[in-house]
Protein backbone atom coordinates (compact mmCIF):
# COMPACT_ATOMS: atom_id res chain seq x y z
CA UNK A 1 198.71 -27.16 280.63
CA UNK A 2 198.74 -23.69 279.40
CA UNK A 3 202.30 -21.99 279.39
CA UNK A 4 203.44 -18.01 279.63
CA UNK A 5 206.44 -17.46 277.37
CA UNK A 6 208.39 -14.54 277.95
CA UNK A 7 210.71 -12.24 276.14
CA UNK A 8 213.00 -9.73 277.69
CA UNK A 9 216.38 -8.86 279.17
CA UNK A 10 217.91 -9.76 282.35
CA UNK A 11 219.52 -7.50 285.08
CA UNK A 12 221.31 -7.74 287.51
CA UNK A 13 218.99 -4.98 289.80
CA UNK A 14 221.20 -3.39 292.90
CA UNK A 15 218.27 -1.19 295.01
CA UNK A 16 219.11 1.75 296.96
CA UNK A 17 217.84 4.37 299.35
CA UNK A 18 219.56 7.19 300.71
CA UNK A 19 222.50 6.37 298.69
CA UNK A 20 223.25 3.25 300.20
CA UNK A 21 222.75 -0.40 298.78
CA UNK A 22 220.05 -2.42 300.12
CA UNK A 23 219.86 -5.41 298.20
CA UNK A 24 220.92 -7.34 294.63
CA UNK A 25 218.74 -9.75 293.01
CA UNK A 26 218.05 -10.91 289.42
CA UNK A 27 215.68 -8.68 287.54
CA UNK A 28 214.34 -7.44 283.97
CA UNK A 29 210.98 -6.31 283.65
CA UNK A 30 209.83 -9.52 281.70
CA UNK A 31 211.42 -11.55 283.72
CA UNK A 32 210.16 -10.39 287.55
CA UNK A 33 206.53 -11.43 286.00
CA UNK A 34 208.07 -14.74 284.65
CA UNK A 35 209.38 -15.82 288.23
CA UNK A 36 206.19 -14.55 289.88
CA UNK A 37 204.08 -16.83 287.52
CA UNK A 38 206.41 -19.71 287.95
CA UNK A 39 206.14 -19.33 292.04
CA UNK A 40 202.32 -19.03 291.11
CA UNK A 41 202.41 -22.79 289.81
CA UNK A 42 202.15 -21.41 286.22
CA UNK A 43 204.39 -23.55 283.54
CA UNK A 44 207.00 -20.51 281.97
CA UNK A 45 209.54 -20.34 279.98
CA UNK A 46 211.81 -17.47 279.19
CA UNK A 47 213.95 -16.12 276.08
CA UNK A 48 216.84 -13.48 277.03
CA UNK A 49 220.63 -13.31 276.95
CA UNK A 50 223.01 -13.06 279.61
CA UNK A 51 226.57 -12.43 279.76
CA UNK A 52 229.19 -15.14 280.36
CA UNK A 53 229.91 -14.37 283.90
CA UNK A 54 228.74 -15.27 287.83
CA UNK A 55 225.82 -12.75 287.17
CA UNK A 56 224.58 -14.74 284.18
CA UNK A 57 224.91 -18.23 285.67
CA UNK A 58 223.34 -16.89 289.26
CA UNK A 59 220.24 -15.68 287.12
CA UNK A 60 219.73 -18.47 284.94
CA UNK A 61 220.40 -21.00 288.03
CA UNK A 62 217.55 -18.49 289.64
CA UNK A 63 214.88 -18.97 286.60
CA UNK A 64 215.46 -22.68 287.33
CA UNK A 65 215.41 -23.03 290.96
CA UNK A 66 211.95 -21.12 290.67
CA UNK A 67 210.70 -23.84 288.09
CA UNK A 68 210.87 -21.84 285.15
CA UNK A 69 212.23 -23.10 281.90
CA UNK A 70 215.30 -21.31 281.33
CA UNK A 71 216.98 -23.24 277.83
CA UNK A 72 216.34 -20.43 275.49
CA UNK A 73 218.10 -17.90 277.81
CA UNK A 74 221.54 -17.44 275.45
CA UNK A 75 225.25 -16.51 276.98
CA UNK A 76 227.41 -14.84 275.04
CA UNK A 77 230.99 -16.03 275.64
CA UNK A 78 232.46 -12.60 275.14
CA UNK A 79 230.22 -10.23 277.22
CA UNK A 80 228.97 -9.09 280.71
CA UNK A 81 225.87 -9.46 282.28
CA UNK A 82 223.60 -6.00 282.73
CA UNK A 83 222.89 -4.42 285.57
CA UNK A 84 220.38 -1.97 286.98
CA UNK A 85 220.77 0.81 289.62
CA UNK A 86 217.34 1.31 291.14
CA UNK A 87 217.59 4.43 293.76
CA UNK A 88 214.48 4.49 295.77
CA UNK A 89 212.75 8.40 296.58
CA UNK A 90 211.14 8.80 299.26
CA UNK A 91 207.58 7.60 298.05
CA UNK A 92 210.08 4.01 297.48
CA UNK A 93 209.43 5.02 293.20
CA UNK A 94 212.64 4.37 291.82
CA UNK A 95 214.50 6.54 289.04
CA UNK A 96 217.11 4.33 286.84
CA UNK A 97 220.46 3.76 285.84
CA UNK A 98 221.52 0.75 283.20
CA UNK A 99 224.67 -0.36 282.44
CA UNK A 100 225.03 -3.03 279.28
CA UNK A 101 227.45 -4.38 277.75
CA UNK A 102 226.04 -6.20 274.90
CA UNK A 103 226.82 -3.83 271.83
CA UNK A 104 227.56 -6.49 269.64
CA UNK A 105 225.40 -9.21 269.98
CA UNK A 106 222.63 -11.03 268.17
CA UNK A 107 219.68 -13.08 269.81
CA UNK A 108 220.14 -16.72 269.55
CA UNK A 109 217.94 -19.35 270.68
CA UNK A 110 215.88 -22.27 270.06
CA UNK A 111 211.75 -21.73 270.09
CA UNK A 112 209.95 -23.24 273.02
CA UNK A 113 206.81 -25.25 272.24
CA UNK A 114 204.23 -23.05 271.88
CA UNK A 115 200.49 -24.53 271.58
CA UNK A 116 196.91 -22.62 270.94
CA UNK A 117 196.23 -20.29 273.67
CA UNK A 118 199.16 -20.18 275.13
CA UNK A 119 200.34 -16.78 276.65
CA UNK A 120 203.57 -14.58 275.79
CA UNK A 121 204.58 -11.61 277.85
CA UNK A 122 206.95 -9.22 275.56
CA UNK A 123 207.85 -5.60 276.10
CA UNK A 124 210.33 -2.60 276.94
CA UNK A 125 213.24 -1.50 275.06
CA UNK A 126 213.99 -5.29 274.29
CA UNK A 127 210.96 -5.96 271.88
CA UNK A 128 211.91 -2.67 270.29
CA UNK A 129 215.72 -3.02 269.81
CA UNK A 130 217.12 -2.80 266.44
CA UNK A 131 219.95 -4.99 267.03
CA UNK A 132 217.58 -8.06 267.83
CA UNK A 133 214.38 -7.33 266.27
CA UNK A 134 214.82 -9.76 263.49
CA UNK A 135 215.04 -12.60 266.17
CA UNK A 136 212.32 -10.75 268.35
CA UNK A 137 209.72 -10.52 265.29
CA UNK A 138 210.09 -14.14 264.19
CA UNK A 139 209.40 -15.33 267.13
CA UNK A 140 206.12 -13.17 267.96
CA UNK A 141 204.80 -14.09 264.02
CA UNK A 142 205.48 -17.84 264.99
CA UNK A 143 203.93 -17.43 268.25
CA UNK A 144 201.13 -15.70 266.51
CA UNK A 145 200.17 -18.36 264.02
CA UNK A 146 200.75 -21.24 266.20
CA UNK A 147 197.43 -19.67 268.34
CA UNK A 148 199.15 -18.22 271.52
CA UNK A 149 197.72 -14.56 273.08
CA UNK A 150 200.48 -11.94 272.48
CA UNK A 151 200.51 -9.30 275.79
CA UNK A 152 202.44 -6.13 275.15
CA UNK A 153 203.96 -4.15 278.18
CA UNK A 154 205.26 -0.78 276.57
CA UNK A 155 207.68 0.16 279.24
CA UNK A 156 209.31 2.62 277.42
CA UNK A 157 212.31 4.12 279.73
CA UNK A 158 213.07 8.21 278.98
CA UNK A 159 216.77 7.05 278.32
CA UNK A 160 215.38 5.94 275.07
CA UNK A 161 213.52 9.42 274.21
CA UNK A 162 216.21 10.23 271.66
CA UNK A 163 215.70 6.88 269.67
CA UNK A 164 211.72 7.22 269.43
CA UNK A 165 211.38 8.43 265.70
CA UNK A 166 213.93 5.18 265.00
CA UNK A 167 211.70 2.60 266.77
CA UNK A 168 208.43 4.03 265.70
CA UNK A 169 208.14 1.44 262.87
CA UNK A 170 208.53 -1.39 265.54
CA UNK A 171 206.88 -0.04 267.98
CA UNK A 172 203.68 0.10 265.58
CA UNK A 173 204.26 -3.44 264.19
CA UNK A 174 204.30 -4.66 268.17
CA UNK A 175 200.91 -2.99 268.58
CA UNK A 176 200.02 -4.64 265.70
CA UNK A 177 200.70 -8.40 267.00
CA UNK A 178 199.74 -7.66 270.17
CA UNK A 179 196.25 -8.91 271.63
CA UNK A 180 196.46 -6.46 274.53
CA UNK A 181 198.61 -3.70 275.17
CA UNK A 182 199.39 -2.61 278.55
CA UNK A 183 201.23 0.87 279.58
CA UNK A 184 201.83 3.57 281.89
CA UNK A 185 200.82 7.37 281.62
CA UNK A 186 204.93 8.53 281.45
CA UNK A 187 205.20 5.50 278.40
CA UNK A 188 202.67 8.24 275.99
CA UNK A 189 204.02 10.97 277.64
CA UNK A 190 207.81 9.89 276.29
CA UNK A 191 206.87 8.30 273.41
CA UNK A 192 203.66 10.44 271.99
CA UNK A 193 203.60 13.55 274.03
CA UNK A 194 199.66 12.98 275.05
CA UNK A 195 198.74 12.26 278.57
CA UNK A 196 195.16 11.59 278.25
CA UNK A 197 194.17 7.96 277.82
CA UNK A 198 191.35 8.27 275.59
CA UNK A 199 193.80 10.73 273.53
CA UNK A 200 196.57 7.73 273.16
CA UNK A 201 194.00 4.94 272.65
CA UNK A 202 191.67 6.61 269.75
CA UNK A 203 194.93 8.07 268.05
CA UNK A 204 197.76 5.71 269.09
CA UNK A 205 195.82 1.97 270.11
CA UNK A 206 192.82 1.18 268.42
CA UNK A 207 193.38 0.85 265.01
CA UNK A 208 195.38 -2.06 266.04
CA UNK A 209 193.78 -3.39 268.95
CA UNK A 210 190.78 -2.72 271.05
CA UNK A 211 192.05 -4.24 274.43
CA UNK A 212 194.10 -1.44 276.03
CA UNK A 213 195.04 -0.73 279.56
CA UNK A 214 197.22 2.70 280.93
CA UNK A 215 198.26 2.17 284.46
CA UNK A 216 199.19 5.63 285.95
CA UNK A 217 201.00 4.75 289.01
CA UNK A 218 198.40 5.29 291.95
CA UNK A 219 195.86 6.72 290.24
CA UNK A 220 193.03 4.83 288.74
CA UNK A 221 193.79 2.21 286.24
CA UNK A 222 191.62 3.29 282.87
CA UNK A 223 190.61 0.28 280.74
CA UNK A 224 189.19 0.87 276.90
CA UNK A 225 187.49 -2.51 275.85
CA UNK A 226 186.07 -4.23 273.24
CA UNK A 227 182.76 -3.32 272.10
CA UNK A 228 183.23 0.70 273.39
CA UNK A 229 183.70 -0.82 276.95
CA UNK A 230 185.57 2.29 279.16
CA UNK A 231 186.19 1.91 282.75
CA UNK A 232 188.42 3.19 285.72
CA UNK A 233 189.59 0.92 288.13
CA UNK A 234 190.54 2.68 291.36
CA UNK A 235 193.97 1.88 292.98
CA UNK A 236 193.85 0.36 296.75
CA UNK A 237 196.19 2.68 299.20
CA UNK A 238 198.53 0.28 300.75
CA UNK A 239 202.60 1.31 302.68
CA UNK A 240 204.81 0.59 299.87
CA UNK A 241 208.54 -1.11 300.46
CA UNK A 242 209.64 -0.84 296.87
CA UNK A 243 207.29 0.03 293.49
CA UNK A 244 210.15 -1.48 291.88
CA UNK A 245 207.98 -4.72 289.99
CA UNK A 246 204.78 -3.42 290.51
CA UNK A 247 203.85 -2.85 286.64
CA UNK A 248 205.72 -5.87 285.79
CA UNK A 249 203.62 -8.06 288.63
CA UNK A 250 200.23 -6.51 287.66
CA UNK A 251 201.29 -7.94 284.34
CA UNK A 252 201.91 -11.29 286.17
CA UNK A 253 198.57 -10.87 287.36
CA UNK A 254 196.62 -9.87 284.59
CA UNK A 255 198.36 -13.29 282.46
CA UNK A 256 197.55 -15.50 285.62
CA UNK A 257 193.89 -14.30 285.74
CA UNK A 258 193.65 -15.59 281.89
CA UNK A 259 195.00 -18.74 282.60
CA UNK A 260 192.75 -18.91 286.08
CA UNK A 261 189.70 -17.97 284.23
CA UNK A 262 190.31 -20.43 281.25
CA UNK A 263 189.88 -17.07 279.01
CA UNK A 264 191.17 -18.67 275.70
CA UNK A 265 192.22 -16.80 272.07
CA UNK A 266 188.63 -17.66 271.48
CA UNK A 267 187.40 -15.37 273.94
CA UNK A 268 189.66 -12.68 272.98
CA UNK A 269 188.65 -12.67 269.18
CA UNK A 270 184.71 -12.83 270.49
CA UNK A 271 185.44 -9.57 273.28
CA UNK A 272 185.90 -10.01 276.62
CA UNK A 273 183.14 -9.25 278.66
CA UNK A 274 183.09 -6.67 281.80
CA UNK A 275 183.04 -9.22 284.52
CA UNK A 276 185.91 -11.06 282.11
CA UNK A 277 187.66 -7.52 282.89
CA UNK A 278 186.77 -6.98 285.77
CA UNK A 279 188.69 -10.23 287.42
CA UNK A 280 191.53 -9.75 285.06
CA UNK A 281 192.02 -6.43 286.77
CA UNK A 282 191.74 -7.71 290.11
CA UNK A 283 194.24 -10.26 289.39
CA UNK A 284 196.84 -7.93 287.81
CA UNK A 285 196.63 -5.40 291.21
CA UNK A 286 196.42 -8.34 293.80
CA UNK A 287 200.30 -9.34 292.31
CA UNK A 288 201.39 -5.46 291.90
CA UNK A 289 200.20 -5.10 295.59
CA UNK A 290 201.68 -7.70 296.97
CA UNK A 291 205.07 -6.98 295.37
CA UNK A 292 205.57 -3.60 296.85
CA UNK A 293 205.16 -5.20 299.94
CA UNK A 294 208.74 -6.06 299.79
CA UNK A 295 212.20 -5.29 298.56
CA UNK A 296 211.60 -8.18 296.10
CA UNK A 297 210.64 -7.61 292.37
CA UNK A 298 208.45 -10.13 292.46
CA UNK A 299 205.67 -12.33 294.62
CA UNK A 300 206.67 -13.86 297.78
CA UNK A 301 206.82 -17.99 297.74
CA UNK A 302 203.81 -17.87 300.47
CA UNK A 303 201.72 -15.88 297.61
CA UNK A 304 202.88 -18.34 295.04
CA UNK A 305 201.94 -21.17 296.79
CA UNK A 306 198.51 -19.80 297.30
CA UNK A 307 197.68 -18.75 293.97
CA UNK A 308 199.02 -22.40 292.75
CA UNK A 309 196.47 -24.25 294.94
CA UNK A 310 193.92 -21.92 293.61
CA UNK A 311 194.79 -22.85 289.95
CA UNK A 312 194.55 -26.67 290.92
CA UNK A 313 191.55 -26.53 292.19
CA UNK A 314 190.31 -25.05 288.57
């Protein structure tokens, strides 16, 4: 069976509106897709670090208890586990606070199995931190030649906007092992200063890939494709709860509808087709919908369950 690897951080995530706490549950960009695939009867495994604490046990003891491999996820004896302060506006968007207490550390961990199309999820300010991108880098080249797809989530946070001329060079070397890169109109606007998608992908994408989708909150998702292939997706109104995982569940999606459509690296060297596309987008919103549902980051077991019979049937 085809796997999704992912690399990223963990969080602890406390949500809040009007000031006041509403709920505390494991998070990370990365990982929020990783459980939602793993509740979607997808085989996952996950590379991160926690700190050597309650937090850190509670979220590796979550990855597990939601069938995801968790044995690359490292602790670090000396160190506390993140955590994110999510405050919820009145449109339930959420503006960020991080706290981390890692300043020292270096990525350890063994490399899962990877196998010919497998999938690997990588992204935000963990695929472009100096501290680990040794690690980070050797594992995406070994990923690489061993024949898995390589999905890129920018998710590049304005706290970072001061360290953008430092992580250009990785940054540019991520585009350039990535298959597909996936990010959000305020990602250009931080990193680039350009707000127009076909701006950011003939200046920014292309040369390195030609699979390239900018999400832009509710507004149409804009897709640039192989062989000149440019197309707006239109975003279904629904009552949010929390927007909190949405780009990290549409990403969920998006890897689920390869793996449900049997699109292989194959496919992806020959160009995905429109109707190719065209499910892979429906997949990626049906998760981000159904996550900001909820106060959850990610898909409710009933979903899961549902999308795993579908995959068995395949």
């Amino acid at each position: 069976m085809r796997k999704v690897i992912g690399l990223g951080e963990t969080v602890l995530d406390i949500i809040f509106r009007d000031n006041q706490p509403l709920h505390a549950l494991p998070g990370g960009s990365t990982f929020n897709a990783i459980i939602s695939l793993a509740r979607s009867g997808v085989q996952t495994s996950f590379i991160s670090e926690t700190g050597n604490d309650r937090v850190g046990r509670n979220i590796i003891q979550f990855l597990r208890n939601n069938g995801c491999n968790a044995d690359s996820v490292s602790v670090y004896p000396d160190s506390k586990s993140p955590v994110s302060l999510a405050f919820l506006n009145d449109k339930n968007d959420a503006e960020y606070i991080f706290y981390k207490d890692h300043p020292k550390d270096r990525l350890d961990f063994t490399y899962p199995d990877v196998q010919p199309d497998d999938l690997v999820l990588f992204g935000s300010y963990y695929a472009l931190n100096p501290v680990i991108r040794p690690q980070v880098k050797g594992f995406l080249e070994y990923a690489h030649q061993h024949g898995a797809i390589l999905y890129y989530d920018v998710n590049f946070r304005a706290s970072h906007q001061h360290e953008v001329i430092k992580l250009t060079s990785n940054l540019l070397e991520n585009f350039e092992m990535a298959d597909i890169v996936r990010g959000s109109k305020e990602d250009f606007q931080i990193l680039f200063k350009k707000d127009n998608p076909d701006v950011v992908y003939r200046t920014q994408i292309s040369f390195y890939t030609k699979k390239f989708i900018y999400t832009q909150a509710g507004d149409p998702i804009e897709l640039r494709g192989d062989n000149g292939l440019s197309k707006q997706y239109p975003i279904t109104p629904i009552q949010t709860v929390s927007t909190v995982g949405a780009g990290d569940n549409f990403n969920a999606g998006f890897l689920y509808g390869l793996i449900a459509n049997g699109i292989t690296r194959g496919h992806m060297e020959q160009g995905l087709s429109e109707t190719q596309w065209d499910a892979l987008i429906h997949s990626g919103q049906q998760f981000s919908a159904e996550v900001c549902t909820s106060i959850y980051n990610y898909v409710s077991p009933e979903f899961g369950a549902a999308r795993k019979k579908e995959l068995e049937k395949k």
